[in-house]
Protein backbone atom coordinates (compact mmCIF):
# COMPACT_ATOMS: atom_id res chain seq x y z
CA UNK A 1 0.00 0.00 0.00
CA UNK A 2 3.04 2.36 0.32
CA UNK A 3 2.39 5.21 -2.21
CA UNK A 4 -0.84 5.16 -2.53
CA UNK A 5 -2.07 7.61 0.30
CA UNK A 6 -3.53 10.84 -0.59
CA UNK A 7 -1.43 14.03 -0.87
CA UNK A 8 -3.00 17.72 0.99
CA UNK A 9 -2.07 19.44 -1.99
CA UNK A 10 -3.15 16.86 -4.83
CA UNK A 11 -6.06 19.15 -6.38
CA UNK A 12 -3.49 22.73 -6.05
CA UNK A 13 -2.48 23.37 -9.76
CA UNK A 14 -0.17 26.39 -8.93
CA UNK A 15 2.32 26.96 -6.07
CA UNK A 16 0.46 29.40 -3.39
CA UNK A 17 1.24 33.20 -3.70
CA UNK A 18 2.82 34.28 -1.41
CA UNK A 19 -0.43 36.26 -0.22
CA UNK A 20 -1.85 33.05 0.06
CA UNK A 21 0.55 31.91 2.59
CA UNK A 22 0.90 33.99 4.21
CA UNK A 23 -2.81 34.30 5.19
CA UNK A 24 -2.61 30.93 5.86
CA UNK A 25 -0.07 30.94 8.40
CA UNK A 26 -2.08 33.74 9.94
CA UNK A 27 -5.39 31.82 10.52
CA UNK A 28 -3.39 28.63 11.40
CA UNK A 29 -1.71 30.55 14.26
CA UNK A 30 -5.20 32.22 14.97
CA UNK A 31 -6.60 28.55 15.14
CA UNK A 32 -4.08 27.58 16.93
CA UNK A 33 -4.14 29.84 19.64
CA UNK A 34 -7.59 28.78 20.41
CA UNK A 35 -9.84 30.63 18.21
CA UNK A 36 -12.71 28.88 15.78
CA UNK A 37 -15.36 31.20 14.98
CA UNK A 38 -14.97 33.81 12.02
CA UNK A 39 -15.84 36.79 14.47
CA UNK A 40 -12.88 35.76 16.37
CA UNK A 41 -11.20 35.08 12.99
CA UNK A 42 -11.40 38.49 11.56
CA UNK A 43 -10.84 40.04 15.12
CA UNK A 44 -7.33 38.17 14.85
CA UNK A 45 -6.31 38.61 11.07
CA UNK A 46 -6.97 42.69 12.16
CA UNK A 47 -4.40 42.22 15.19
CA UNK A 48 -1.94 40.19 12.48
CA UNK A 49 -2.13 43.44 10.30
CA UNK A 50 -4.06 41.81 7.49
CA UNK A 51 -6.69 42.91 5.64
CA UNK A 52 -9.19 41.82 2.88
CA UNK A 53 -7.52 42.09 -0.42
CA UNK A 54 -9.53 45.86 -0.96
CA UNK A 55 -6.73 47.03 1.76
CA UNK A 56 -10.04 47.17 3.72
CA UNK A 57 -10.32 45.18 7.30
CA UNK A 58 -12.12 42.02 6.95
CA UNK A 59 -15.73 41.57 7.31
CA UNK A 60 -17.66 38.14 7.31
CA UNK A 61 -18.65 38.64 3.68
CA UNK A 62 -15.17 39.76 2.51
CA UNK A 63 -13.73 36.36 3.98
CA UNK A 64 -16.07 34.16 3.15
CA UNK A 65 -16.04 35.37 -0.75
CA UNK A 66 -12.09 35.21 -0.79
CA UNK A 67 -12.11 32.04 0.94
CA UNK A 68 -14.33 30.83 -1.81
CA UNK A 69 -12.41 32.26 -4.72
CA UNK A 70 -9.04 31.04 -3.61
CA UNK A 71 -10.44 27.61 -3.22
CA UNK A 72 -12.29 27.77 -6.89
């Protein structure tokens, strides 16, 4: 059976920007410091210095559509 497991990244077609990463890293150590609701979410990315790709702070819409569009 060696081989045949699944990879994380088998459906990515592109490396990640590095935008992408490094909102990822953000809401991993947002996640990981005990926070799992998207108020709490958006509350941290703010404290991290990031905002929504309009240079605007987050709101739940904002996420949720980039979310969406980066996973497309």
């Amino acid at each position: 059976m060696s081989g045949n497991y699944l990879s994380a990244h088998q459906s990515r077609t592109v490396d990640p920007s590095p935008y992408e990463m490094k909102l990822a890293g953000a809401i991993e150590e947002i996640f990981a410091a005990g926070t799992h609701d998207l108020p709490g979410l958006l509350r941290g990315l703010e404290a991290a210095g990031l905002t929504a790709p309009d240079g605007q702070p987050w709101t739940e819409a904002s996420f949720t559509t980039e979310i969406e569009r980066l996973g497309a």
